[in-house]
Protein backbone atom coordinates (compact mmCIF):
# COMPACT_ATOMS: atom_id res chain seq x y z
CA UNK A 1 -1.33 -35.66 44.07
CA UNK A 2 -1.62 -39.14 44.94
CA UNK A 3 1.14 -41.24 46.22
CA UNK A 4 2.43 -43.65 43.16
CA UNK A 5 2.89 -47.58 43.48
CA UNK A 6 6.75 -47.20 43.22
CA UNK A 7 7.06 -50.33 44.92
CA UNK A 8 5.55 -51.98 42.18
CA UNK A 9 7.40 -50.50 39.73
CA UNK A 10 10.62 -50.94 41.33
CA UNK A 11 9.97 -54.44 41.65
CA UNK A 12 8.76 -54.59 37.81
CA UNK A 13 12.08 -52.92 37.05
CA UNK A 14 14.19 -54.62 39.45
CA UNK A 15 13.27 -58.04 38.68
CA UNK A 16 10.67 -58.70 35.41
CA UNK A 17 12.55 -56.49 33.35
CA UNK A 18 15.90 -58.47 33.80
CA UNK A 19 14.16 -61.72 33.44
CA UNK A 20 12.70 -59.77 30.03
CA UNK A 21 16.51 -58.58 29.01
CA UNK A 22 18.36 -61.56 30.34
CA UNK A 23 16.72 -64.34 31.77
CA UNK A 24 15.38 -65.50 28.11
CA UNK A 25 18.35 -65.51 26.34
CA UNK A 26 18.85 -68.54 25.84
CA UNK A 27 19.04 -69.62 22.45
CA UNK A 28 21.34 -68.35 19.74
CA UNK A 29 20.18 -65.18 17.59
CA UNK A 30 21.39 -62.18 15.34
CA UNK A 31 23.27 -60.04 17.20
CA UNK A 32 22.53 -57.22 14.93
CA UNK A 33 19.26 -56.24 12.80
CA UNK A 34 18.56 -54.06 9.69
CA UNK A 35 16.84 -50.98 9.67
CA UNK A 36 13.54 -51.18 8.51
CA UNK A 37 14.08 -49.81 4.67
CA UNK A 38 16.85 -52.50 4.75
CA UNK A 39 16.90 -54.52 1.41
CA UNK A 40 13.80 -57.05 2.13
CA UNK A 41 15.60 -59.98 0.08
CA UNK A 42 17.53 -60.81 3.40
CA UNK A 43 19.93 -63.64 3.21
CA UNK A 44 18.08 -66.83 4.37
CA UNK A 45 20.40 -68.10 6.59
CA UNK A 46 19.94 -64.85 8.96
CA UNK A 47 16.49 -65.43 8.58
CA UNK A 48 16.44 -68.94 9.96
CA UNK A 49 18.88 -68.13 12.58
CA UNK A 50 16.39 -65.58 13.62
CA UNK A 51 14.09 -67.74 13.51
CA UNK A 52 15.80 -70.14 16.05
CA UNK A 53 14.20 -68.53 19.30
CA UNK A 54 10.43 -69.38 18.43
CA UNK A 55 11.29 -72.65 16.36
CA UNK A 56 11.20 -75.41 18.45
CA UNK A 57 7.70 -77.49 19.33
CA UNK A 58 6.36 -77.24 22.79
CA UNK A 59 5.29 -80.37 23.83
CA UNK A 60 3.89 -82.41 26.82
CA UNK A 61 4.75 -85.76 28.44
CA UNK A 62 1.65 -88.26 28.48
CA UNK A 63 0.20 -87.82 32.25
CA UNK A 64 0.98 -84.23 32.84
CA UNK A 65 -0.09 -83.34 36.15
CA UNK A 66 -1.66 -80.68 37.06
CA UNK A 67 -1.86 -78.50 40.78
CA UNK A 68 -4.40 -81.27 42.17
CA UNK A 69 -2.37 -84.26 40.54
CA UNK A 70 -4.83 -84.72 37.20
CA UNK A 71 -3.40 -85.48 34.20
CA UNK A 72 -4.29 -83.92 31.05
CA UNK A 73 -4.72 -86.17 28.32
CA UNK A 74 -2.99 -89.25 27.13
CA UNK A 75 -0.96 -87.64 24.25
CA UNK A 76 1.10 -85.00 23.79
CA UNK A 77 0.15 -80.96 23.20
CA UNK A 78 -0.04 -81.13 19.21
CA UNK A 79 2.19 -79.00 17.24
CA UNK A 80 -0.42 -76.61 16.67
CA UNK A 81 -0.96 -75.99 20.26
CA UNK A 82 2.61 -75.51 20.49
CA UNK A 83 2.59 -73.01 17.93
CA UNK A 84 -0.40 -70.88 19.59
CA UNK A 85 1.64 -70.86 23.03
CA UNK A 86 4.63 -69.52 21.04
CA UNK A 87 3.54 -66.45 19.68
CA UNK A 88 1.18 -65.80 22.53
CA UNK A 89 4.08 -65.88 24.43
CA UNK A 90 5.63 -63.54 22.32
CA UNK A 91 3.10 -60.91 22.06
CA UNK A 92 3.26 -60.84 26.20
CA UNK A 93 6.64 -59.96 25.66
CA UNK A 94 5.55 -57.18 23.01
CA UNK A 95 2.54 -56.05 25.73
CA UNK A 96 4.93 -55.86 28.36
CA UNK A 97 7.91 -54.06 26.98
CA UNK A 98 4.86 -51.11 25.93
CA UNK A 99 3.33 -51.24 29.38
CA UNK A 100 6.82 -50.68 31.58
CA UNK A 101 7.26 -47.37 29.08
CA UNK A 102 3.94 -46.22 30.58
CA UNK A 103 4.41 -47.36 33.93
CA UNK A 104 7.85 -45.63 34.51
CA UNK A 105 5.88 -41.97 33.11
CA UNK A 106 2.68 -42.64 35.47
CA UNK A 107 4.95 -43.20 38.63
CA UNK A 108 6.61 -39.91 38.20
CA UNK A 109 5.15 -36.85 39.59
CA UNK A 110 4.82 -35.14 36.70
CA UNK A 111 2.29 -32.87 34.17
CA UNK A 112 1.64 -36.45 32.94
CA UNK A 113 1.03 -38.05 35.70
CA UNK A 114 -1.62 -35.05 36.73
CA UNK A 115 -2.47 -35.59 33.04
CA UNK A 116 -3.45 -39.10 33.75
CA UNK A 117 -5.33 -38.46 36.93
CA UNK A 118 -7.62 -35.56 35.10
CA UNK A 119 -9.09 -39.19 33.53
CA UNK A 120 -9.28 -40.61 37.08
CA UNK A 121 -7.37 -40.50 40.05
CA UNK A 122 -6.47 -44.25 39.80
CA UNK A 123 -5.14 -43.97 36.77
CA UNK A 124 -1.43 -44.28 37.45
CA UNK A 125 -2.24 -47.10 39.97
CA UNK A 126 -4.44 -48.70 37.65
CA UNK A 127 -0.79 -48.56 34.95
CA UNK A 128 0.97 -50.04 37.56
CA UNK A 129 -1.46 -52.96 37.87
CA UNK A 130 -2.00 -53.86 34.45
CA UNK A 131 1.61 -53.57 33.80
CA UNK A 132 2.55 -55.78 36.59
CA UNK A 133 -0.51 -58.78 34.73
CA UNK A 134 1.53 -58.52 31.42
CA UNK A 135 4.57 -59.59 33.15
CA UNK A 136 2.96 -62.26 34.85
CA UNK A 137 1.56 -63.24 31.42
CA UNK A 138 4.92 -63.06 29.67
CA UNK A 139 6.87 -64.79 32.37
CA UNK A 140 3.91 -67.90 33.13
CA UNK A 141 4.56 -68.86 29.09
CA UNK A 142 8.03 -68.41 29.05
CA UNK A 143 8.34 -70.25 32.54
CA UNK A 144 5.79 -73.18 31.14
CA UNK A 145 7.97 -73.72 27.92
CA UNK A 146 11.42 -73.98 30.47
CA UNK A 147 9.05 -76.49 32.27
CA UNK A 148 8.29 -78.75 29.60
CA UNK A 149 12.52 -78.60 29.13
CA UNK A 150 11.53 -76.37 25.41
CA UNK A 151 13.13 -72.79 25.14
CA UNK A 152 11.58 -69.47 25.90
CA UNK A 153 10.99 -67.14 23.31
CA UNK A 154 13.65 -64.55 23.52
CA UNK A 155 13.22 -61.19 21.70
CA UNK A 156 16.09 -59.54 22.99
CA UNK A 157 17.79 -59.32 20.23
CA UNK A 158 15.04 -56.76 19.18
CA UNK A 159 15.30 -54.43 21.83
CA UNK A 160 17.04 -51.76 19.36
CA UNK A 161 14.20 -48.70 19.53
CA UNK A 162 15.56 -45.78 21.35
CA UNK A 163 13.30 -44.62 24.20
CA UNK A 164 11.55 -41.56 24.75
CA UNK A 165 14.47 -38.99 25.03
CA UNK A 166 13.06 -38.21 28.44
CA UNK A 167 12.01 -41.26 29.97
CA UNK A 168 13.51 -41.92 33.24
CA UNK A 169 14.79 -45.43 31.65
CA UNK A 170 17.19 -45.18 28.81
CA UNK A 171 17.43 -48.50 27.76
CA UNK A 172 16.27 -50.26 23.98
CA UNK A 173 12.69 -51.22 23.61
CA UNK A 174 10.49 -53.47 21.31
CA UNK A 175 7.99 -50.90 21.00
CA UNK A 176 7.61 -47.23 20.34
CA UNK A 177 5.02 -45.17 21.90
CA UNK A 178 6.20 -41.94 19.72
CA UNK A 179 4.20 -41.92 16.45
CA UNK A 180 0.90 -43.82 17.07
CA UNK A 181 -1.89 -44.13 15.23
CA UNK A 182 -4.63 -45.14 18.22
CA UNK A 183 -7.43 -46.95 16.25
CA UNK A 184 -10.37 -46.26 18.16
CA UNK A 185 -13.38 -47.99 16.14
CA UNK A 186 -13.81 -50.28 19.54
CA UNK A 187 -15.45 -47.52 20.92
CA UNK A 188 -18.10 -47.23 18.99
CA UNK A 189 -18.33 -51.55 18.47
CA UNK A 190 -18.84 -52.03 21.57
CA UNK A 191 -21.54 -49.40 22.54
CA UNK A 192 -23.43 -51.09 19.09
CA UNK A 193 -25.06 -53.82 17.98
CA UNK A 194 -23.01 -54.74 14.97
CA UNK A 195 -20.13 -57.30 14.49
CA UNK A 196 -17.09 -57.17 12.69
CA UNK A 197 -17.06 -61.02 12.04
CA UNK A 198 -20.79 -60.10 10.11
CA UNK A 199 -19.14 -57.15 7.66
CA UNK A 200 -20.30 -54.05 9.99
CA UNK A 201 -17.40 -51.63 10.17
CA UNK A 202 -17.17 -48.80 12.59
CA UNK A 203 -15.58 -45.10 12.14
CA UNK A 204 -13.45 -43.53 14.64
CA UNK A 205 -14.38 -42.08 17.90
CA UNK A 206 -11.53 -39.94 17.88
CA UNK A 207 -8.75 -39.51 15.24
CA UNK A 208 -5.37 -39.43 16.71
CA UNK A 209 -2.46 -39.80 14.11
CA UNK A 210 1.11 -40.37 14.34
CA UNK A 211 0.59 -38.90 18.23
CA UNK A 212 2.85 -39.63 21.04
CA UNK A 213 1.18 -41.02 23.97
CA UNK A 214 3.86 -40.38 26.22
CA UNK A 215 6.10 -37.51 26.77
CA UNK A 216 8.98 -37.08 23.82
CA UNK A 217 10.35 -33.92 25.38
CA UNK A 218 10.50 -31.83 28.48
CA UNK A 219 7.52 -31.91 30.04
CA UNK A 220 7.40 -28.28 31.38
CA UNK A 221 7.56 -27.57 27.32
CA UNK A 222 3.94 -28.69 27.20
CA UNK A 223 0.59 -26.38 27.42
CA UNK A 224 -1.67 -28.24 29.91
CA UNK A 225 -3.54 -29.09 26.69
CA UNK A 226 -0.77 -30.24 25.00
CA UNK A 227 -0.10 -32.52 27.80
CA UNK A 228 -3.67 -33.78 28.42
CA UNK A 229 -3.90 -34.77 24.89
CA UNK A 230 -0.94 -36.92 25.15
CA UNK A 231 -2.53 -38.36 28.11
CA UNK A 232 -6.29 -38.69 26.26
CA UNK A 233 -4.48 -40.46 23.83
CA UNK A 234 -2.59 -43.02 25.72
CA UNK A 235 -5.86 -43.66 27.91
CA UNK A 236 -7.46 -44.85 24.84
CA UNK A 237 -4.43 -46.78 23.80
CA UNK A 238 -4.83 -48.54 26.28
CA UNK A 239 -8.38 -50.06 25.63
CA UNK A 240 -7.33 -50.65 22.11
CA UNK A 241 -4.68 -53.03 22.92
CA UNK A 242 -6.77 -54.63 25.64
CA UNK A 243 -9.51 -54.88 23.80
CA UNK A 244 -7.23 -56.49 20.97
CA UNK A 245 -5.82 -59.06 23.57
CA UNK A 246 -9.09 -60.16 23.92
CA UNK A 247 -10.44 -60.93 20.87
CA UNK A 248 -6.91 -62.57 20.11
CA UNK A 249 -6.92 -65.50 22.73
CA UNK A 250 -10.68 -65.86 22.26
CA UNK A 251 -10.03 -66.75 18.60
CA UNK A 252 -6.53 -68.85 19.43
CA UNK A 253 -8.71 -70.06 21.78
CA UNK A 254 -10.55 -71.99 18.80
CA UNK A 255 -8.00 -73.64 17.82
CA UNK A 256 -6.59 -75.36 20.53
CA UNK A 257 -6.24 -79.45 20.69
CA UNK A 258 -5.44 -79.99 24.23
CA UNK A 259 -7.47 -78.96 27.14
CA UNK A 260 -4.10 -78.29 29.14
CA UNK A 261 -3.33 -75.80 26.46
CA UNK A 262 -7.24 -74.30 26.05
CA UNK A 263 -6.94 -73.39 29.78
CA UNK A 264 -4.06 -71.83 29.38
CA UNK A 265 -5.19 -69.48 26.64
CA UNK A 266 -9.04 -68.60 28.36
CA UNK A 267 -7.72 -67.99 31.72
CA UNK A 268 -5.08 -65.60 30.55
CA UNK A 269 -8.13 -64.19 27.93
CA UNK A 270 -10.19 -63.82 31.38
CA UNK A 271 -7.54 -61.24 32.30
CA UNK A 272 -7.26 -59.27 29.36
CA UNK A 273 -11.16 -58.65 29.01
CA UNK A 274 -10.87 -57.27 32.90
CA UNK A 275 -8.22 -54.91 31.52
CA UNK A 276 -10.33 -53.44 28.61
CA UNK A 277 -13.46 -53.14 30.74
CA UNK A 278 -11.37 -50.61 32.86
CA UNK A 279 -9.81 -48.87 30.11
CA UNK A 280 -12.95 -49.21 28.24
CA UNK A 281 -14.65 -47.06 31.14
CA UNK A 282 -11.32 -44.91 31.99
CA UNK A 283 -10.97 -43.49 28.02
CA UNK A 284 -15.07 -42.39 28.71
CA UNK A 285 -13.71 -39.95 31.28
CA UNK A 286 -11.25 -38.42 28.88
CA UNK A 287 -11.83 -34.59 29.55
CA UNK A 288 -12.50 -32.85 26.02
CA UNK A 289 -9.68 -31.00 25.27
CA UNK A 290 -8.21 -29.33 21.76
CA UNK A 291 -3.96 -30.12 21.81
CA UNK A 292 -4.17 -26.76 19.30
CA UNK A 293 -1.96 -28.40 16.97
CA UNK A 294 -4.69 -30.65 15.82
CA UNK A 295 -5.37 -33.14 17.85
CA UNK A 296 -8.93 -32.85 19.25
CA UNK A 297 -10.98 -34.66 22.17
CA UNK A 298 -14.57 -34.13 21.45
CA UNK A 299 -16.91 -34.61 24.08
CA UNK A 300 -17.89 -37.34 23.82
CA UNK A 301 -21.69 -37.94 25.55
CA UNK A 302 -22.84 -35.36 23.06
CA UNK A 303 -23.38 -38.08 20.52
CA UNK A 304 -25.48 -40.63 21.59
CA UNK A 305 -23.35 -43.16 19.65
CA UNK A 306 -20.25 -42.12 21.71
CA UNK A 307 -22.38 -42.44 25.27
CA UNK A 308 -19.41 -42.72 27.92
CA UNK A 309 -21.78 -44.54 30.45
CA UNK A 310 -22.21 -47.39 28.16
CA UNK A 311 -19.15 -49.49 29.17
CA UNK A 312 -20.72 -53.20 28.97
CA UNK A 313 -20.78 -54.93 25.38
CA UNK A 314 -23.82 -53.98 23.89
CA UNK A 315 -25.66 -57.24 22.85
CA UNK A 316 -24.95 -57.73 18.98
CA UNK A 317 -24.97 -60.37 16.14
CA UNK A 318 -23.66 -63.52 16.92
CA UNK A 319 -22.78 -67.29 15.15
CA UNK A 320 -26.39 -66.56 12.79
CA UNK A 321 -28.16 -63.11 11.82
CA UNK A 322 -31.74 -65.00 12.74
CA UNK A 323 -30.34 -65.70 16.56
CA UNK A 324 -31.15 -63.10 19.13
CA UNK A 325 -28.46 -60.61 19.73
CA UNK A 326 -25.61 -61.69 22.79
CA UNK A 327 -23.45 -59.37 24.86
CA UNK A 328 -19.57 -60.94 23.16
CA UNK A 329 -16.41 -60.19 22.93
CA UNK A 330 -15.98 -59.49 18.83
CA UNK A 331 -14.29 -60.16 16.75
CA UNK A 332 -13.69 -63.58 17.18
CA UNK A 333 -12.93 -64.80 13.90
CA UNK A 334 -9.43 -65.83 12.58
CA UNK A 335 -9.33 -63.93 9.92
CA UNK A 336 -9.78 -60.62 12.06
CA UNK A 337 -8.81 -61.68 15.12
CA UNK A 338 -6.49 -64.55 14.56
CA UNK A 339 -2.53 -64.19 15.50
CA UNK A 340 -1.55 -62.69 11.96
CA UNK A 341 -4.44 -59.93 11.88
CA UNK A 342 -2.83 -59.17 15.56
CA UNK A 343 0.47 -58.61 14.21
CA UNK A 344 -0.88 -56.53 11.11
CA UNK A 345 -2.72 -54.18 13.34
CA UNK A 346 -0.52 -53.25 16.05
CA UNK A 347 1.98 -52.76 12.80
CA UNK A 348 -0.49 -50.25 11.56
CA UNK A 349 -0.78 -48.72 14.65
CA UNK A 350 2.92 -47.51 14.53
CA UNK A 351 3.82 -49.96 17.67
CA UNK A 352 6.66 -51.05 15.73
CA UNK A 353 7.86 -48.31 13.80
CA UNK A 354 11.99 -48.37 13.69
CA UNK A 355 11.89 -52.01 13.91
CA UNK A 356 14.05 -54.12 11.38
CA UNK A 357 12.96 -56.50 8.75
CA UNK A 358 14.16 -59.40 10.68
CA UNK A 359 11.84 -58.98 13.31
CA UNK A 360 8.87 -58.46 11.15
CA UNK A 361 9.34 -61.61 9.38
CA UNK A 362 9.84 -63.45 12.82
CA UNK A 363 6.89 -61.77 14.08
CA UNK A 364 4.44 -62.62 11.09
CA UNK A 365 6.55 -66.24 11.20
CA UNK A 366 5.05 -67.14 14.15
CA UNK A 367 2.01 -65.76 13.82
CA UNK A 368 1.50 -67.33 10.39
CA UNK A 369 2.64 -70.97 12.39
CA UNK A 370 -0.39 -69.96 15.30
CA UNK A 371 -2.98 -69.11 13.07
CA UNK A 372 -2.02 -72.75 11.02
CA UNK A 373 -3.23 -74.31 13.83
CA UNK A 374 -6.07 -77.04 13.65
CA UNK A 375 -7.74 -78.65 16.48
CA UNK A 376 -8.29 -82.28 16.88
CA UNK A 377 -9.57 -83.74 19.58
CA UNK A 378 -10.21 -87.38 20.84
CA UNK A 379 -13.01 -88.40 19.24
CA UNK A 380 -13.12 -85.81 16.63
């Protein structure tokens, strides 16, 4: 077996998730939540205090400078920009917290591990890596907001999901990586030439239901198949939140009013389209494999439609039907790829299942406040 990045991941769990836990609280906030089947018609004064982490605007001094000493407009970032930064900010936080549960199972030598490297022998490293980008994500907007003297969004309060019971970190998490439902319609998207944004709608390469995609017990209890499913699964969990990511700041992206804040969002988009293309490729080599209690990996370059070579975007429909087709990231539009369809569909993936009512309606708060943006521009 390969020799695992644990220097990565200690420092990941030595020092970025601390600054996740602790260094963000800053800013007052429930100190308990609900369960989710709680009464919905919460009190509204719990609501707006938690509300009070992602509530304030983010805003800019006129003449910020940047690295080279250029300023970036004469005005300050609008509220709308502020608003995009927030919850951007806040879904780091979400990426993270799911990425450190897979990184602390890929730098074990385990069945899952092996599991993992069945896919490809850099898999584990390749965890370790991505895992290690979120945090820089989550801690660059956290740390800009701090900078422009504005609080970070805290979501610590929210850490109340139980981990896996055998994870080698017992410790509350925002997500849960237990029960997912892995939507995996971007595999066939992108090896196609049709586009959400235009009405096309795409089946599923592989159904996987209410499936862990880490270990939730012993892992010597596992059949080899048992285990490679689990790891088949998270491989193409993976590319489905990547690819998500994607499509997410490229339509926030839209909507941004300052060019401080537009570079912001695209260079951290550049990132997260690197990620999918190697998950994209990585869930290809999935070895076909039947979990006998009915989860099944087909092979999947016995449908041409499901061609595991085919990792670039296939050119497809773009801005006008009567335009040539274009090799894009899709979709791009608000209503599918905006910050509220974001929070709907991880929802329906099971990410959040066990989570309270108070953090759904901060969640789909800010989200609603992102997606509310408008851009203006000087001149427009």
């Amino acid at each position: 077996m390969k020799t695992r990045n644990r220097e990565l991941f200690a420092a990941n769990t030595a020092t970025g998730h601390e600054q996740t836990r602790n260094g963000t609280i800053t800013e007052n906030s429930p100190a308990s939540t609900q369960p989710l089947h709680a009464n919905p018609k919460m009190g509204r004064r719990l609501f707006m205090k938690s509300m009070a982490w992602g509530g304030a605007a983010l805003s800019v001094r006129p003449g910020f400078a940047d690295e080279r000493g250029r300023t970036h407009g004469g005005s300050a970032i609008t509220d709308g920009d502020a608003a995009i930064l927030r919850f951007l900010a806040a879904a780091e936080i979400l990426e993270t917290d799911l990425w450190q549960q897979y990184t602390e199972f890929a730098d074990l030598d385990s069945p899952y591990a092996d599991a993992l490297e069945a896919i490809d022998d850099d898999m584990p490293t390749y965890v370790d890596q991505n895992t290690a980008d979120e945090f820089s994500h989550q801690n660059f907007l956290n740390a800009f907001r701090v900078k422009m003297h504005k609080q970070p969004v805290n979501l610590a309060p929210f850490r109340t999901l139980p981990s896996s019971p055998v994870a080698p970190i017992q410790t509350g998490r925002l997500t849960n990586l237990m029960h997912l439902n892995v939507d995996t319609s971007w595999f066939l998207r992108y090896r196609s030439s049709g586009n959400p944004d235009f009405g096309d709608t795409f089946g599923q390469a592989v159904n996987i239901v209410d499936r862990p995609a880490i270990p939730v017990q012993n892992q010597g209890a596992y059949s080899p198949d048992q285990m490679q499913a689990i790891a088949n699964t998270a491989a193409f969990h993976f590319a489905m939140i990547e690819q998500g990511g994607s499509s997410l700041y490229d339509a926030l992206s839209l909507k941004c009013s300052s060019l401080l804040a537009l570079r912001i969002v695209t260079s951290i988009e550049g990132s997260e389209v690197a990620h999918f293309e190697i998950w994209n490729d990585k869930a290809g080599d999935a070895p076909p494999v039947d979990s006998g209690d009915g989860l099944v990996f087909p092979d999947l370059n016995s449908d041409p439609a499901t061609t595991t070579s085919l990792v670039m975007p296939k050119p497809c429909k773009f801005i006008s039907e009567d335009l040539p087709l274009c090799s894009i990231i899709r979709p791009t539009s608000s209503a599918l790829a905006g910050a509220t369809a974001a929070a709907q569909f991880l929802t329906d993936t099971g990410l959040f299942q066990g989570q309270s009512v108070t953090f759904f309606h901060a969640l789909f708060n800010l989200a609603a406040a992102a997606d509310r943006a408008v851009r203006h521009c000087d001149g427009d």
